[in-house]
N, C-alpha and C. Protein backbone atom coordinates (compact mmCIF):
# COMPACT_ATOMS: atom_id res chain seq x y z
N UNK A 1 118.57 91.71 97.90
CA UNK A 1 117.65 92.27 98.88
C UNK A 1 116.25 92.35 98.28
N UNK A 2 115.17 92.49 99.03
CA UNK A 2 113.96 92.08 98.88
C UNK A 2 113.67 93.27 97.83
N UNK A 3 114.01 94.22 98.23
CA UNK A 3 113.42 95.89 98.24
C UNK A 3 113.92 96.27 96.63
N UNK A 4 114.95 95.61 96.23
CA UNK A 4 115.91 95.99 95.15
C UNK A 4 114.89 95.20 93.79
N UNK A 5 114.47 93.66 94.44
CA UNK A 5 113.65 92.75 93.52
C UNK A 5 112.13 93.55 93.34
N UNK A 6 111.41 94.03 93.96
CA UNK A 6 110.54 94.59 94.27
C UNK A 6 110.49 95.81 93.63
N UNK A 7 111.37 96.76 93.46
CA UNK A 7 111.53 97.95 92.54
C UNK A 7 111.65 97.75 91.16
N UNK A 8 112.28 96.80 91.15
CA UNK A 8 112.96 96.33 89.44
C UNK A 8 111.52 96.12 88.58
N UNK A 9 110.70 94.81 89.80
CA UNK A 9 109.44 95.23 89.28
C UNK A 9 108.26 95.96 89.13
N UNK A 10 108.27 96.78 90.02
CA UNK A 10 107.59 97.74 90.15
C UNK A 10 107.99 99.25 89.25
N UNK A 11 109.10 98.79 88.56
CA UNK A 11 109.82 100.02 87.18
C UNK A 11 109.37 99.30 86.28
N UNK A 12 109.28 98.27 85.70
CA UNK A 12 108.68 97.20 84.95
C UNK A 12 107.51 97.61 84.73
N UNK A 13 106.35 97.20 85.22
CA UNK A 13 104.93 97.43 85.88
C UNK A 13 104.90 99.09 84.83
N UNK A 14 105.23 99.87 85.80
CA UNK A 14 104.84 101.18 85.67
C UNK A 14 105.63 101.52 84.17
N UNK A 15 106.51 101.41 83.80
CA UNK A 15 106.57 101.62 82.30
C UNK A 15 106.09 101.05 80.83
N UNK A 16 105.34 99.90 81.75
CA UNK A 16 103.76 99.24 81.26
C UNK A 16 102.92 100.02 81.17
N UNK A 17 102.27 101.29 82.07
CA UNK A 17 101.59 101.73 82.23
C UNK A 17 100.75 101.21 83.24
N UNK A 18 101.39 99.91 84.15
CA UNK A 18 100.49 99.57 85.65
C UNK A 18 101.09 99.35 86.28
N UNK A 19 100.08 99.17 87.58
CA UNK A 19 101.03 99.27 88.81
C UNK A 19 100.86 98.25 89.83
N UNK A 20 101.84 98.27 90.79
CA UNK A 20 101.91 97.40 92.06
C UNK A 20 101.65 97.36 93.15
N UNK A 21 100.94 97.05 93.67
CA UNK A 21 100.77 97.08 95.27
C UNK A 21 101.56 96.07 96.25
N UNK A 22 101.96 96.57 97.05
CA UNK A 22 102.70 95.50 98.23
C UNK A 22 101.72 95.60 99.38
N UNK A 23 102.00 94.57 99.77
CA UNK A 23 100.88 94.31 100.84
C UNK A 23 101.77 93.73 102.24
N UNK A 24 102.14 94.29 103.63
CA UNK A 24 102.79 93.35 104.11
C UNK A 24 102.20 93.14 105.39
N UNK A 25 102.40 92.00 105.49
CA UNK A 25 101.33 91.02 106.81
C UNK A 25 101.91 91.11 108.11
N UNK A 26 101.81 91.44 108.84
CA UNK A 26 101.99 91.51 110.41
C UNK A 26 102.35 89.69 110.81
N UNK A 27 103.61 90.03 111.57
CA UNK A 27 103.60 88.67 112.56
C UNK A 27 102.40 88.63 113.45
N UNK A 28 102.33 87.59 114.00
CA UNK A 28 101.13 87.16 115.30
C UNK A 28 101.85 88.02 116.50
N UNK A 29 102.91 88.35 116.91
CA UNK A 29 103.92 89.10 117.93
C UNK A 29 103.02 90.29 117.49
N UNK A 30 103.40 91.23 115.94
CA UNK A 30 102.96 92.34 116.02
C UNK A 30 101.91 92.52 116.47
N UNK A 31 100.87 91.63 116.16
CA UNK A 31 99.39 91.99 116.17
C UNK A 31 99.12 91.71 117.75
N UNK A 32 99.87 90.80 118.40
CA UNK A 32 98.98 90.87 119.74
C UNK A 32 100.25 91.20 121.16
N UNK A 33 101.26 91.49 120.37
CA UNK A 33 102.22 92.17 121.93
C UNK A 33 101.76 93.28 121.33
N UNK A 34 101.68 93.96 122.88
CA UNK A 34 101.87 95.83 123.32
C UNK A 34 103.82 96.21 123.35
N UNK A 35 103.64 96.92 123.14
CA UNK A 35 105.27 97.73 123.01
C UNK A 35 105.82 97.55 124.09
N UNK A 36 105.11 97.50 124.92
CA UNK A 36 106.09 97.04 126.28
C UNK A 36 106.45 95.64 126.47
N UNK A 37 105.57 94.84 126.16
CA UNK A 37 105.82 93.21 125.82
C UNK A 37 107.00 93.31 125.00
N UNK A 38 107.52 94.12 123.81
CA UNK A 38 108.56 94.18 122.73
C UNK A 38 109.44 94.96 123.83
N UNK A 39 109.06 95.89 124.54
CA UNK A 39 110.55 95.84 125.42
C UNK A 39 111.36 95.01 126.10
N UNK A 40 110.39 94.25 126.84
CA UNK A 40 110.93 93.45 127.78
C UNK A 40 111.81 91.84 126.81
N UNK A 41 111.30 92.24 125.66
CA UNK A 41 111.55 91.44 124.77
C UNK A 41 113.39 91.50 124.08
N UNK A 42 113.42 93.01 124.12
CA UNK A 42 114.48 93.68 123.95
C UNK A 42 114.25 93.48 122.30
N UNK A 43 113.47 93.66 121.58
CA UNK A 43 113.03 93.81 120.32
C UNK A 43 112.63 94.83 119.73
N UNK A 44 112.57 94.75 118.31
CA UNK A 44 112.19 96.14 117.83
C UNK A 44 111.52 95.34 116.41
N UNK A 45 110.07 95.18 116.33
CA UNK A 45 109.69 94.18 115.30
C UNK A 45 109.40 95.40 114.22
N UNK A 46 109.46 96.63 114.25
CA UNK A 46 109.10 97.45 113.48
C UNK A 46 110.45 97.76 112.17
N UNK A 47 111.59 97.04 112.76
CA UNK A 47 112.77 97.45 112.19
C UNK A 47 112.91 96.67 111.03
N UNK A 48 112.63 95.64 110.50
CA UNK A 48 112.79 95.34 109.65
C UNK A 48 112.09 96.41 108.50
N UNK A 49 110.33 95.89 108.62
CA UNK A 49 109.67 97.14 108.02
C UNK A 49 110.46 98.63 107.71
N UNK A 50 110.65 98.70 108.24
CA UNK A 50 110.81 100.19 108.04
C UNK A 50 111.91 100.10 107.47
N UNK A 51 113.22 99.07 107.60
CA UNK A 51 114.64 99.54 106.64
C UNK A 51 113.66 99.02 105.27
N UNK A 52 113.39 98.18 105.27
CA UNK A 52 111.65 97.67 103.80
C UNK A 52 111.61 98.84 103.15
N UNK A 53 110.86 99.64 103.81
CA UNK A 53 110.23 101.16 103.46
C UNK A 53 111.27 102.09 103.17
N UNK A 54 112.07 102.01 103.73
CA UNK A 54 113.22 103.01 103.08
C UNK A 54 113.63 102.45 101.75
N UNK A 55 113.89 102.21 101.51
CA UNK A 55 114.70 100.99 100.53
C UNK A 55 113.75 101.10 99.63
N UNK A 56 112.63 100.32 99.36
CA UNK A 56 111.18 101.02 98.22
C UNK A 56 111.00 102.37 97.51
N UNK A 57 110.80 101.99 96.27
CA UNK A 57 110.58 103.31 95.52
C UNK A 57 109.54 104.31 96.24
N UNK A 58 109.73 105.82 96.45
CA UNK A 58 108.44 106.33 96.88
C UNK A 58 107.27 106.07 96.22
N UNK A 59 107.18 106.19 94.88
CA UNK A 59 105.68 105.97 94.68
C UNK A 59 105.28 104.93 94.17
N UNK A 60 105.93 103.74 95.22
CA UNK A 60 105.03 102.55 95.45
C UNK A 60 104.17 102.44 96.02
N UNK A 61 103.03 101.75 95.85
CA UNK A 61 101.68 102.01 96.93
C UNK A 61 102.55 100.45 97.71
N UNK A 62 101.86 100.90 99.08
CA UNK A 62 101.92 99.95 100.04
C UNK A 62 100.94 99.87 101.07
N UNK A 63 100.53 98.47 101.71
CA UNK A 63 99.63 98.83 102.37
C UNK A 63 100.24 97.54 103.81
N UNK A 64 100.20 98.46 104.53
CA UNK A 64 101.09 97.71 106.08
C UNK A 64 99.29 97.40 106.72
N UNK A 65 99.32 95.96 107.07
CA UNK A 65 98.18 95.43 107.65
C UNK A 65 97.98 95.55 108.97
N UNK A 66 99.21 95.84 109.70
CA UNK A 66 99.46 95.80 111.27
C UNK A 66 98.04 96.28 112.62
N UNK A 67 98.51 97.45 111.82
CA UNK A 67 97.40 98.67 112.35
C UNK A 67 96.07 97.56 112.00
N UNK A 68 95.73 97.82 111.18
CA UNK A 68 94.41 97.35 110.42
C UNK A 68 93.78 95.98 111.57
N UNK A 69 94.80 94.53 111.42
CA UNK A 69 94.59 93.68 112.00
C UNK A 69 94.27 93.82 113.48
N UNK A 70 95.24 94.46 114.20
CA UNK A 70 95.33 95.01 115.49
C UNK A 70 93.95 95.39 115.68
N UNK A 71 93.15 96.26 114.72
CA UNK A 71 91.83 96.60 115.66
C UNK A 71 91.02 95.92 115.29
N UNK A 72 91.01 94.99 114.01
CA UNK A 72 90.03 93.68 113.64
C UNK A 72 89.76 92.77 114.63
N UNK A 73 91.15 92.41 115.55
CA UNK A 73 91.41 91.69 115.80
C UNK A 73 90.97 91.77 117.17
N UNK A 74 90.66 92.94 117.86
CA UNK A 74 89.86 93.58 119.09
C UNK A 74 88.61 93.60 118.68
N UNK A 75 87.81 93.33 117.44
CA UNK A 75 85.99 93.78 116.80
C UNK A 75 85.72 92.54 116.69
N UNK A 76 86.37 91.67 116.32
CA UNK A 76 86.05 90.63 115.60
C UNK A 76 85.69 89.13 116.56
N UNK A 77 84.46 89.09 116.44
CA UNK A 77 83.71 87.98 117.11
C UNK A 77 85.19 86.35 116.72
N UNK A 78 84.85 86.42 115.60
CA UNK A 78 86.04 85.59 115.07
C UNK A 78 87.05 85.29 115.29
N UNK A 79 88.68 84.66 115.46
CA UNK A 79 89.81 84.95 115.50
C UNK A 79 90.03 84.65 114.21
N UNK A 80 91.05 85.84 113.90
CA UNK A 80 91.46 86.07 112.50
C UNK A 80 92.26 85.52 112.51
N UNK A 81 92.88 84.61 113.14
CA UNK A 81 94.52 83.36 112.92
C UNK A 81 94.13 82.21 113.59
N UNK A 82 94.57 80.94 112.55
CA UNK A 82 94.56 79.81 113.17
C UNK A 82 95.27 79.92 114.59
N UNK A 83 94.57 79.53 116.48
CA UNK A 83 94.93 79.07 117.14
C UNK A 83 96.77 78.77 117.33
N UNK A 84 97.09 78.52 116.74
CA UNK A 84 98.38 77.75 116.90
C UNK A 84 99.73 78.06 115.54
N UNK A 85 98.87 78.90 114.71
CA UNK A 85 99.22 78.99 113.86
C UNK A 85 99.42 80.69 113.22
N UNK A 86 100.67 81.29 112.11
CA UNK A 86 100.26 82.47 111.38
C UNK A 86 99.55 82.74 110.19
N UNK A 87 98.77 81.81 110.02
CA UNK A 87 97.87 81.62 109.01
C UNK A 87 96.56 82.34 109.07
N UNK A 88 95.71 82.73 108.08
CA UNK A 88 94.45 83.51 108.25
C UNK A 88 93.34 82.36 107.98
N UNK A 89 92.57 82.80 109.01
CA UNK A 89 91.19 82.02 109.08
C UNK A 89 90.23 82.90 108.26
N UNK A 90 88.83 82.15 107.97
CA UNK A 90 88.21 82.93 106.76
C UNK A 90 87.91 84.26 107.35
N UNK A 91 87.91 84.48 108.68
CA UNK A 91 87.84 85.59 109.04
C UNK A 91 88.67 86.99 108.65
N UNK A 92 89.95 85.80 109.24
CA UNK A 92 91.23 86.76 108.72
C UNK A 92 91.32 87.14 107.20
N UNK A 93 90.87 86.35 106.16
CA UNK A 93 90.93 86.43 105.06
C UNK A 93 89.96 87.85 104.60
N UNK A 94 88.97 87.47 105.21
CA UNK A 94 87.89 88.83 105.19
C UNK A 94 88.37 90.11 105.36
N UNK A 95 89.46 90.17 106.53
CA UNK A 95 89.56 91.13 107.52
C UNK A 95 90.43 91.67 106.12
N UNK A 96 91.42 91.13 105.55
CA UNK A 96 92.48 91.31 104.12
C UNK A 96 91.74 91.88 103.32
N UNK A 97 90.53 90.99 102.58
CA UNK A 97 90.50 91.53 101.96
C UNK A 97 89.53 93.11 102.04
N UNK A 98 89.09 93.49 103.09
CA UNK A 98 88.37 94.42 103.06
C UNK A 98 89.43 95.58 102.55
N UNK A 99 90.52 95.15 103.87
CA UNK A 99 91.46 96.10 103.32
C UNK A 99 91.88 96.37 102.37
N UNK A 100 92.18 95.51 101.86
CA UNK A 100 92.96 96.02 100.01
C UNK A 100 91.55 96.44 99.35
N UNK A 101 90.91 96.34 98.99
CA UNK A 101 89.40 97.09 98.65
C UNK A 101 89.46 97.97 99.22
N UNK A 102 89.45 98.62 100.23
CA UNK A 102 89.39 99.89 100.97
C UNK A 102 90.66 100.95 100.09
N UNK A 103 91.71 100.22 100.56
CA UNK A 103 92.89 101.03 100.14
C UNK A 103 92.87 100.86 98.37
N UNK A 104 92.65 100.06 97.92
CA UNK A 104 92.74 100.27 96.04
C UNK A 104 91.33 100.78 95.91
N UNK A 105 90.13 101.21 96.34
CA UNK A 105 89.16 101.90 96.05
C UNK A 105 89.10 103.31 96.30
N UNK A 106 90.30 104.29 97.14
CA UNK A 106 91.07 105.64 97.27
C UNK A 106 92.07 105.93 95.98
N UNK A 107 92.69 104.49 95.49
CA UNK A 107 93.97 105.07 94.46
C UNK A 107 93.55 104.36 93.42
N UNK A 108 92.39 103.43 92.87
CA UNK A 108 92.07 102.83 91.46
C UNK A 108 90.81 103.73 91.30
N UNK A 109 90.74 104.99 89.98
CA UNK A 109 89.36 104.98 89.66
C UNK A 109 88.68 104.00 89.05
N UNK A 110 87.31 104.04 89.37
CA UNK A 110 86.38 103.26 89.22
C UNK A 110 86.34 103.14 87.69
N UNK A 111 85.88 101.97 87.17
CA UNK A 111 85.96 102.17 85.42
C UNK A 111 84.56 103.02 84.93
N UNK A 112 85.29 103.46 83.92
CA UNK A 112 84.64 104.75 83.26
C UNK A 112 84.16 105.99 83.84
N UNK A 113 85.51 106.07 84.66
CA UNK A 113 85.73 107.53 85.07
C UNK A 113 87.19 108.27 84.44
């Protein structure tokens, strides 16, 4: 299981004295069906994630893009995914990396602090 490979290294890491971040990417479904689209779907795309999250050490950092993309993805002059594709356009790439900068600039102090 994913979650089991993922801890092993993330006990690794941290008895290094560093650490891991997981990062996990939203399908094109998550980011642009509404919950009712996933009903009628008879789906539940949140379920995988979340047995994910159970399963993960608690004090793994993680950072779920879903949310994030979802309102990029309503601001953004750009489309953050290839057309036809689940791939990130440089937009989308932007939209990433702001995030992980955002979120490792709350839990990495800055050097020489």
């Amino acid at each position: 299981h994913s979650a089991a490979i993922i801890n092993v290294l993330h006990r690794s890491l941290k008895a290094q004295g560093k650490g891991l971040l997981v990062v996990l990417h939203p399908t094109l479904g998550e980011v642009f069906l509404s919950a009712g689209d996933w009903k009628v779907l008879s789906a539940d795309p949140g379920r995988s994630r979340a047995l994910l999250l159970r399963s993960l050490d608690q004090d793994l950092a993680v950072l779920d893009l879903t949310d994030t993309l979802r309102k990029k993805t309503g601001e953004s002059p750009e489309p953050l995914f290839w057309f036809d594709d689940a791939i990130y356009t440089p937009a989308g790439h932007e939209a990433v990396a702001e995030a992980v900068a955002d979120f490792l600039s709350k839990r990495v102090p800055a050097p020489g602090r």
